[in-house]
Protein backbone atom coordinates (compact mmCIF):
# COMPACT_ATOMS: atom_id res chain seq x y z
CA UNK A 1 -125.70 35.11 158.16
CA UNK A 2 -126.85 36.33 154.57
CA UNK A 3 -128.68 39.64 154.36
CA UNK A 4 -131.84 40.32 152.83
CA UNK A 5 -133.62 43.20 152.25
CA UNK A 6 -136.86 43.89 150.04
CA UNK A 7 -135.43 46.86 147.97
CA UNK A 8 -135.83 46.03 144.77
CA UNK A 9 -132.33 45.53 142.77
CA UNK A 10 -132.82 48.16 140.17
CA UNK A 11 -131.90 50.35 142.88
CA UNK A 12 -128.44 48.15 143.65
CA UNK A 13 -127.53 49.04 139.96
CA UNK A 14 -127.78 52.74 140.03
CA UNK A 15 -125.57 52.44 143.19
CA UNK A 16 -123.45 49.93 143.23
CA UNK A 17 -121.99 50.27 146.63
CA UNK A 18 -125.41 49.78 148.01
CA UNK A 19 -124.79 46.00 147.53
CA UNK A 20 -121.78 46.10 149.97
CA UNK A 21 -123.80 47.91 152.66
CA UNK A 22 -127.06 45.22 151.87
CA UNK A 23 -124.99 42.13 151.57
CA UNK A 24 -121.29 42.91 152.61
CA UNK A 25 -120.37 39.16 153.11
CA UNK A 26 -120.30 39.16 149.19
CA UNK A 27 -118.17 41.73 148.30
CA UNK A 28 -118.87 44.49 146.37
CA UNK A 29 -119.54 43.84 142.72
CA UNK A 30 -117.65 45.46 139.28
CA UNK A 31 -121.37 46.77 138.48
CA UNK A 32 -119.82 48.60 135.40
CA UNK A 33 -117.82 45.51 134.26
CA UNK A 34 -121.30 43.71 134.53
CA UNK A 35 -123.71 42.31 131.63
CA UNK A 36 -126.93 43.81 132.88
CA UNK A 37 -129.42 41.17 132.81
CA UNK A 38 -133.82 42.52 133.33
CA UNK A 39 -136.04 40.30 135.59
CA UNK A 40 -139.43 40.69 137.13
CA UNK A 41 -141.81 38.25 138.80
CA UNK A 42 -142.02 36.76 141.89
CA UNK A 43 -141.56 38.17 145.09
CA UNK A 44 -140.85 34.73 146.58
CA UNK A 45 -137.47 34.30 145.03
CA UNK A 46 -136.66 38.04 145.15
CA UNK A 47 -134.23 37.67 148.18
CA UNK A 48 -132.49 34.90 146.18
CA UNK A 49 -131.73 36.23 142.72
CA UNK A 50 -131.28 39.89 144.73
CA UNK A 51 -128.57 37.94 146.56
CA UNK A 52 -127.02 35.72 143.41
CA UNK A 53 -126.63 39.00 141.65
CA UNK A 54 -124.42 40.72 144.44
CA UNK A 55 -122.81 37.59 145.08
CA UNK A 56 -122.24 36.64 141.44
CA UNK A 57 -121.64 39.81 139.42
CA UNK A 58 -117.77 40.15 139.88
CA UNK A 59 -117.14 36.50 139.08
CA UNK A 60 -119.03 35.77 135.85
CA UNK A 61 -120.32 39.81 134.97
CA UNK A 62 -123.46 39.57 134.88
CA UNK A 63 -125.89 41.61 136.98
CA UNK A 64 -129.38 41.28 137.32
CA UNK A 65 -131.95 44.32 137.57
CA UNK A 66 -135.04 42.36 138.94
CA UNK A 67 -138.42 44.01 139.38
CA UNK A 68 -140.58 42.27 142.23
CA UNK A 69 -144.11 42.53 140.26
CA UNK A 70 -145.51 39.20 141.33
CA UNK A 71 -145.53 35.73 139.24
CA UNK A 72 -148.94 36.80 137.40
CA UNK A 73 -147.05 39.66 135.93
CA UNK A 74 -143.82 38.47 135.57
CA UNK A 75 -145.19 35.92 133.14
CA UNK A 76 -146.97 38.87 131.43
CA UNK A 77 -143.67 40.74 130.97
CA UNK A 78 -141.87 37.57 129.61
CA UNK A 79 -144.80 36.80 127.19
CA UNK A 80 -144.65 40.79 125.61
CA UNK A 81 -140.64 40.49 125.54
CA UNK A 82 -140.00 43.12 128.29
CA UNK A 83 -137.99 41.21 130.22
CA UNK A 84 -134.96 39.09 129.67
CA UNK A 85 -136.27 36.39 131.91
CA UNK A 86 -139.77 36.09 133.89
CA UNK A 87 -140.11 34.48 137.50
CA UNK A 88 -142.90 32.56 138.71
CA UNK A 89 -143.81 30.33 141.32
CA UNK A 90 -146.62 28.93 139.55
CA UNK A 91 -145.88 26.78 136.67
CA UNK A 92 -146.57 27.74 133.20
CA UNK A 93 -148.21 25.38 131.16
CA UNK A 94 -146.29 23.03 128.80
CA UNK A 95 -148.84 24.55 125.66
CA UNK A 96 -148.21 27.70 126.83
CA UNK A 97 -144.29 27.68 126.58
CA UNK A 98 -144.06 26.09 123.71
CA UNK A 99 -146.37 28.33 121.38
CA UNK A 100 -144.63 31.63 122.98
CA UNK A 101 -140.94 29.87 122.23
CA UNK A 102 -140.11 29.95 125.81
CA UNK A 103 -137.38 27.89 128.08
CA UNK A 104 -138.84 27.35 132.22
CA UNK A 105 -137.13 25.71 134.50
CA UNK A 106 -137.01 25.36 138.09
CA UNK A 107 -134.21 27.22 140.48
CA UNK A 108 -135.16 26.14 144.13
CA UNK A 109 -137.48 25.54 146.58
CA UNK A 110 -139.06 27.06 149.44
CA UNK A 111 -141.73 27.46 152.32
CA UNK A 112 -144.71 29.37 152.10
CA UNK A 113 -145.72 30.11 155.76
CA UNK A 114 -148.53 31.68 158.15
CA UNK A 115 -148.17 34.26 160.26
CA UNK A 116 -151.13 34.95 162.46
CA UNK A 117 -151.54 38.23 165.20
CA UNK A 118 -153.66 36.51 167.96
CA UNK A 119 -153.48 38.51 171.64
CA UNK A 120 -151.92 36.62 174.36
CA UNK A 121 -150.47 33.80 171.85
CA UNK A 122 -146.81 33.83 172.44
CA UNK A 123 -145.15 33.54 168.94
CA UNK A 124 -144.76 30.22 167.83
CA UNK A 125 -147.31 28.46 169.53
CA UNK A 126 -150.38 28.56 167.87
CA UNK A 127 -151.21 25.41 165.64
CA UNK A 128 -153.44 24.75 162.77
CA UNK A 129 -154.29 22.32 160.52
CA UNK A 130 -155.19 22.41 157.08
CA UNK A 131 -158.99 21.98 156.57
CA UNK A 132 -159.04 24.08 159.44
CA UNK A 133 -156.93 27.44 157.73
CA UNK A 134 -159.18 26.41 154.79
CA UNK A 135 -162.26 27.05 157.13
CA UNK A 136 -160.34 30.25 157.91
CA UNK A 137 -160.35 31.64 154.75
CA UNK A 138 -163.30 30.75 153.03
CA UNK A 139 -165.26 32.55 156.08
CA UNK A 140 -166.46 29.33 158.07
CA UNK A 141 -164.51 29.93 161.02
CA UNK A 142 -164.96 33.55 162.21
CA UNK A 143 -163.41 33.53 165.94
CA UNK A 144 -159.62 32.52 167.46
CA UNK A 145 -161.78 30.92 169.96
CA UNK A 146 -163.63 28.56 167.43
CA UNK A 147 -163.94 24.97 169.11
CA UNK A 148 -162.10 23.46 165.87
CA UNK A 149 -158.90 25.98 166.58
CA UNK A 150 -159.17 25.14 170.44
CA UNK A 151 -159.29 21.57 169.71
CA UNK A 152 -155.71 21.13 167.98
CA UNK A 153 -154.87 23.84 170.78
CA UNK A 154 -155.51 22.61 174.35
CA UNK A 155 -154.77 24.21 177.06
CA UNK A 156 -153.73 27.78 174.68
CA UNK A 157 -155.87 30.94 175.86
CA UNK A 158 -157.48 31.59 172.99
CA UNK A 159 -158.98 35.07 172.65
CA UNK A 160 -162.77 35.85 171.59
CA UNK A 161 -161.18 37.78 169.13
CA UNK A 162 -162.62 38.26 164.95
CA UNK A 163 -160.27 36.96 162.56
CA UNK A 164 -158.85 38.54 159.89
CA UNK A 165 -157.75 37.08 156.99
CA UNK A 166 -155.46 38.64 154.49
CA UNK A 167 -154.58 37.76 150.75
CA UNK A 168 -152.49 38.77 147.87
CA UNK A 169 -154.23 41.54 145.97
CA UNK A 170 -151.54 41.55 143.25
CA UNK A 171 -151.64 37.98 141.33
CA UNK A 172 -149.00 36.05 142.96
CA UNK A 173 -147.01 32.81 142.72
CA UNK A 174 -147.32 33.02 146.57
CA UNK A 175 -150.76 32.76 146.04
CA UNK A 176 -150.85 30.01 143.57
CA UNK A 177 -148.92 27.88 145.94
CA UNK A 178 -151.26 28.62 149.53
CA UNK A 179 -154.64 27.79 147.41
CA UNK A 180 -153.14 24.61 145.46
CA UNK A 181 -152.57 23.73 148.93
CA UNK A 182 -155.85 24.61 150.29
CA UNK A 183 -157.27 22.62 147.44
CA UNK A 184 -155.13 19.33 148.87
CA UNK A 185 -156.26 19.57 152.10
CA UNK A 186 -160.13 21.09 151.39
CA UNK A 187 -162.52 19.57 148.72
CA UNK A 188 -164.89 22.62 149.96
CA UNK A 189 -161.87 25.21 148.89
CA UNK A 190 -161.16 22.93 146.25
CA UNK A 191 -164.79 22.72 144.17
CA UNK A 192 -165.50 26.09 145.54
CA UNK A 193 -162.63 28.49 145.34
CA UNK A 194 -159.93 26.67 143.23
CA UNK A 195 -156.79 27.88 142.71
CA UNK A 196 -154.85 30.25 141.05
CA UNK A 197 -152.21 33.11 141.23
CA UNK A 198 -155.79 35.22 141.87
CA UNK A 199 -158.84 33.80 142.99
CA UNK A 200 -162.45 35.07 144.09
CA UNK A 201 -161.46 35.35 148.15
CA UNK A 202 -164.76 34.67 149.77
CA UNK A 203 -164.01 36.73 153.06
CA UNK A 204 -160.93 38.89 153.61
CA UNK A 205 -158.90 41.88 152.88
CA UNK A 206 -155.90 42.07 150.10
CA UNK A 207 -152.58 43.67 150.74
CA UNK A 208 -150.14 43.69 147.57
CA UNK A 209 -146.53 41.64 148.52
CA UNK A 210 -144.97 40.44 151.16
CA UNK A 211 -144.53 43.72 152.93
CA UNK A 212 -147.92 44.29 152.89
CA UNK A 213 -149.08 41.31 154.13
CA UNK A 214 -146.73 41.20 157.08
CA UNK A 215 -147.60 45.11 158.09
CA UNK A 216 -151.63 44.31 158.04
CA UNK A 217 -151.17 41.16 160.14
CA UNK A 218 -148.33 42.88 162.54
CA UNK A 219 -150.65 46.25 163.18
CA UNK A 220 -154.13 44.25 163.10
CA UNK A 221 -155.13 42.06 165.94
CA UNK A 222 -156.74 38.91 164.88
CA UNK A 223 -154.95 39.22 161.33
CA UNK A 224 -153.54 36.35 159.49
CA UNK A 225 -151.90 35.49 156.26
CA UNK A 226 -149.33 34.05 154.22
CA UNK A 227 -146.41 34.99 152.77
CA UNK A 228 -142.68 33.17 151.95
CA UNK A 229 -140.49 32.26 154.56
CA UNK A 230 -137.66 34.01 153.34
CA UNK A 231 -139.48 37.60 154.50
CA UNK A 232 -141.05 36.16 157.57
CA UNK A 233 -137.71 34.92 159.15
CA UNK A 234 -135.64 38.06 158.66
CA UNK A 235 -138.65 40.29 159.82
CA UNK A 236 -138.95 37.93 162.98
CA UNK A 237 -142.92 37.28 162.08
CA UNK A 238 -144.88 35.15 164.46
CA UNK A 239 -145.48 32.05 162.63
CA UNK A 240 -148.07 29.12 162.81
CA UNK A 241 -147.30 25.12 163.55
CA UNK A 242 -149.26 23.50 160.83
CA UNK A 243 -150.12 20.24 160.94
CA UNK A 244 -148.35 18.21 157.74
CA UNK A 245 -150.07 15.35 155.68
CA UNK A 246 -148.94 12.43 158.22
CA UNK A 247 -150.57 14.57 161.18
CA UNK A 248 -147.50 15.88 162.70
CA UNK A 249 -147.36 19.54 163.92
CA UNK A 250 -144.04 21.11 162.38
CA UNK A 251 -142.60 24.48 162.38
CA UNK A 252 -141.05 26.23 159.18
CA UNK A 253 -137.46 25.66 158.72
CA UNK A 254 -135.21 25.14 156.18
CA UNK A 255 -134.88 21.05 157.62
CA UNK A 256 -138.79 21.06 156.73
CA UNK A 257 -138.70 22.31 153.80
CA UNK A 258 -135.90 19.90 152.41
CA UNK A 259 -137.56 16.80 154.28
CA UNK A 260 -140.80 17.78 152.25
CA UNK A 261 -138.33 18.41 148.56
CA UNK A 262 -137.03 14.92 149.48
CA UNK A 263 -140.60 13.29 149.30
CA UNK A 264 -141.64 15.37 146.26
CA UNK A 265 -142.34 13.53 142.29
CA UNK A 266 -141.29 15.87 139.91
CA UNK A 267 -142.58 15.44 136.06
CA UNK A 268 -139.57 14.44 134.68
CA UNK A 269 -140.49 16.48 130.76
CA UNK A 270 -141.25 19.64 132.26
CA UNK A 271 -139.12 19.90 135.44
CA UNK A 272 -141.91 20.63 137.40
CA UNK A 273 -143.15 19.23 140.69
CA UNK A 274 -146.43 20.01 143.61
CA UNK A 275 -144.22 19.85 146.57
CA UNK A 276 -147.74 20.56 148.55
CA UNK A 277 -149.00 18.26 151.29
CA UNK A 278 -146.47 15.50 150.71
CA UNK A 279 -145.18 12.49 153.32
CA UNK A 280 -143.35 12.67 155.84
CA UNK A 281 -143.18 13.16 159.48
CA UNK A 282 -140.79 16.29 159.40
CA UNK A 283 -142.39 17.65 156.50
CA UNK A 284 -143.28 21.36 156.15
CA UNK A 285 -146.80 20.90 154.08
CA UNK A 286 -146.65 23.93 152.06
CA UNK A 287 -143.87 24.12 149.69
CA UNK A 288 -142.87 25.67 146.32
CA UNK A 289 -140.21 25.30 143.43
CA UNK A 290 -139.77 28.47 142.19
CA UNK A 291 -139.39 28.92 137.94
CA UNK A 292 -137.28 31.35 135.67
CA UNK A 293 -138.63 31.79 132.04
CA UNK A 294 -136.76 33.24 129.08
CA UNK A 295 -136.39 32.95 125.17
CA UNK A 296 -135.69 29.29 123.86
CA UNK A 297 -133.37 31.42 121.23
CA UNK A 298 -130.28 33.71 122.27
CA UNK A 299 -130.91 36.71 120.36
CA UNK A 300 -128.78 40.29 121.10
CA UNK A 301 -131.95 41.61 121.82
CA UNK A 302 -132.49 39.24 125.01
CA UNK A 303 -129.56 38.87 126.98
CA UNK A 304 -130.38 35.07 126.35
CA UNK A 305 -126.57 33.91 127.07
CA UNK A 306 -126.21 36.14 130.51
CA UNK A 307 -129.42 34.75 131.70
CA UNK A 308 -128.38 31.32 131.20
CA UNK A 309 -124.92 32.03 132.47
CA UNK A 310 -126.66 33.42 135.44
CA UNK A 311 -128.83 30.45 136.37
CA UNK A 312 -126.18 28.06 135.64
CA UNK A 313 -124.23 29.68 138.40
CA UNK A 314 -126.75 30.32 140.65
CA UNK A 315 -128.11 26.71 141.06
CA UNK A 316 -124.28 25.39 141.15
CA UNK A 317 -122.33 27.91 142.73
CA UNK A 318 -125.23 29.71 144.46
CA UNK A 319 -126.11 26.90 146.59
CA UNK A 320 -124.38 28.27 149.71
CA UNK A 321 -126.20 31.56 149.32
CA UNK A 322 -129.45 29.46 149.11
CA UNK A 323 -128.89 27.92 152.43
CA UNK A 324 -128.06 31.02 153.77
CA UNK A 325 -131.18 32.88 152.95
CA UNK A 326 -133.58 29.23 154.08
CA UNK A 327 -134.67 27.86 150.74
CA UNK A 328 -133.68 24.15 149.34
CA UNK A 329 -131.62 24.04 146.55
CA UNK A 330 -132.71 21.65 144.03
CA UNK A 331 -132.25 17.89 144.27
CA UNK A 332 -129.37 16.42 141.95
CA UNK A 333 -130.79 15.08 139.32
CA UNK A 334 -133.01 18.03 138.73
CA UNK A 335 -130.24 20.09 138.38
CA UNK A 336 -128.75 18.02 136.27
CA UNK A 337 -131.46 18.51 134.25
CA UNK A 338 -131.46 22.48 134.31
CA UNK A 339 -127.85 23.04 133.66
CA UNK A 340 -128.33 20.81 130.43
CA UNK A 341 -131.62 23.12 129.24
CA UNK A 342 -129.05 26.17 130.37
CA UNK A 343 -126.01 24.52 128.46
CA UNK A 344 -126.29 25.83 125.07
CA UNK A 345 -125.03 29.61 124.50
C-alpha cells in the first residue's frame, strides 16, 4: 500500500531519511545528489508529487520541495516567478498562459468527495444527490431529516439534527472543482453562486485544507464537506453515495473515478477537460484533472529542465505510484500529448 502523509515536502528535504520512514516502499532517496526542484499549489495533488519525489529522486535526481498553498496561490506564485512550477486544479486560461509565457498541462485525475458527520448514520450509507448537496450549501436545506434527503434515503434514521456545511477558506482548486459541479447539477447555484477557486458561500463555515475540513466535520455533528479522495481514504473519513448523471448511486473509488476519465472530452489545444457530471453508470460525478504550470523557456534561474524531467517521469514511470495513492493516471493519448509539451530541454 503507498503511504501518504500531509507534511509538507520541504520538510522531507531538510531530512532526508524522513522519506524512508513516510514512504519506505520507495527507498530512500540521494537527497544531496538531487536537483532541487520548488512547487506550491494544490493540496489535491500534494500526496502525488510528495510521493513522485521520494519515489523518483534517486533515479533521475531531481527532488521536489512542494508547498501545499492551494491552486489560487499556487498560480500566484508561478505568475511572480517564485516557484519553479505552480499546481492547480483549476485550469488557467489559454489568454492567461500565453501573455505570462507559461507551459500547463495536465498530470492526473482524481475524485473530489463528501464526507458528512450525521449521528446514527453508519459510514457509508448516507446518499445524496446533486441538486440536493446544492440545496445543502446554498442554505435551502437546513435539517438531516429534510424530506428531500429522506427521500433518496428510505428506510435510514435520519436525525433532526442542523447541518453544517463547511468550505475552503483558502482559494482552492478543490473548490473550483465541487462548485463547477454544483453549477452542472444546480441552475440556482449556477446563476446564483457560480464558481470559482473562492466564491461568496451563502451559509457555512470555512476551514483552510484538507486537514481542516476533515477535523471540523469529524468533531462537529451534523458537519459536512468536501475535500479529495486521496486524504479522505487514508484518514478513513465517512463518505457520501452520490448519485451520478445517469441516476446511479456510486461510492468513491479509484474504478469510479477512471469509469468517469473514460467518458470525459478533453480540448484537444489546451489539454484540458470538465470531467464533472459525465455518463456513465459507474461513474463517480465529481472529478478533476489536476495541472502543473512552469516557464515556456528553460532558464538557470527556473529549474525549467528538472521540472520537465520530473513530469515526464511522473506521468510515465509514476503511474504505479498513482494507482497506489487512488487517482487515474491520464488516458494515452493525453499523455502523449504532455510528454511532447515536456520533450524539449
Amino acid at each position: 500500500m503507498a503511504c501518504y502523509h500531509p507534511i509538507r515536502v520541504r520538510r522531507w528535504v531538510k531530512a532526508g531519511f524522513a522519506v524512508l520512514l513516510l514512504c519506505g516502499g520507495f527507498g530512500l532517496p540521494h537527497v544531496g545528489q538531487a536537483e532541487e526542484v520548488t512547487g506550491a499549489g494544490s493540496s489535491f495533488a500534494a500526496p502525488l508529487y510528495q510521493a513522485w519525489s521520494a519515489a523518483a529522486s534517486s533515479g533521475i535526481g531531481v527532488q521536489v520541495n512542494y508547498q501545499t498553498i492551494g491552486s489560487g496561490a499556487g498560480q500566484n506564485q508561478i505568475l511572480a516567478g517564485t516557484v519553479d512550477f505552480g499546481a492547480s486544479d483549476a485550469p488557467m486560461a489559454h489568454a492567461r498562459l500565453e501573455a505570462a509565457h507559461l507551459v500547463q498541462v495536465p498530470t492526473a485525475i482524481g475524485g473530489v468527495v463528501v464526507t458528512a458527520n450525521v449521528p446514527g448514520i453508519a459510514k457509508g450509507a448516507l446518499r445524496l444527490s446533486g441538486p440536493v448537496l446544492a440545496a445543502i450549501y446554498d442554505g435551502t436545506i437546513t435539517q438531516w431529516n429534510d424530506s428531500r434527503i429522506a427521500a433518496l434515503n428510505p428506510g435510514l434514521p435520519l436525525p433532526d439534527q442542523v447541518i453544517a456545511p463547511l468550505h475552503r477558506a483558502d482559494g482552492s482548486g478543490t473548490t473550483y472543482v465541487f462548485t463547477d459541479y454544483l453549477a452542472h447539477v444546480s441552475p440556482q447555484w449556477r446563476e446564483g453562486v457560480g464558481k470559482g477557486t473562492s466564491v461568496a458561500w451563502p451559509v457555512g463555515a470555512g476551514a483552510r485544507g484538507n486537514d481542516g475540513i476533515a477535523a471540523y466535520v469529524q468533531n462537529t455533528a451534523g458537519g459536512i464537506g468536501y475535500l479529495e479522495y486521496a486524504y479522505a481514504a487514508r484518514n478513513h473519513l465517512a463518505l457520501v453515495q452520490m448519485q451520478n448523471h445517469d441516476g446511479f448511486f456510486v461510492s468513491a473509488s479509484a474504478s469510479s473515478f477512471a469509469h468517469a476519465a473514460d467518458a470525459a472530452q478533453w480540448d484537444e489545444a489546451d489539454l484540458t477537460a470538465s470531467l464533472n457530471d459525465v455518463s456513465g453508470a459507474e461513474s463517480w460525478p465529481i472529478i478533476t484533472t489536476t495541472y502543473v504550470l512552469f516557464p515556456a523557456t528553460i532558464t538557470p534561474d527556473n529549474q525549467g529542465a528538472a521540472v520537465r524531467r520530473f513530469f515526464r517521469w511522473g506521468v510515465v514511470d509514476g503511474a504505479t505510484v498513482t494507482q497506489q495513492l487512488d487517482y487515474v493516471p491520464l488516458p494515452e493519448g493525453i499523455r502523449a500529448r504532455v510528454l511532447k509539451r515536456l520533450g524539449a530541454e
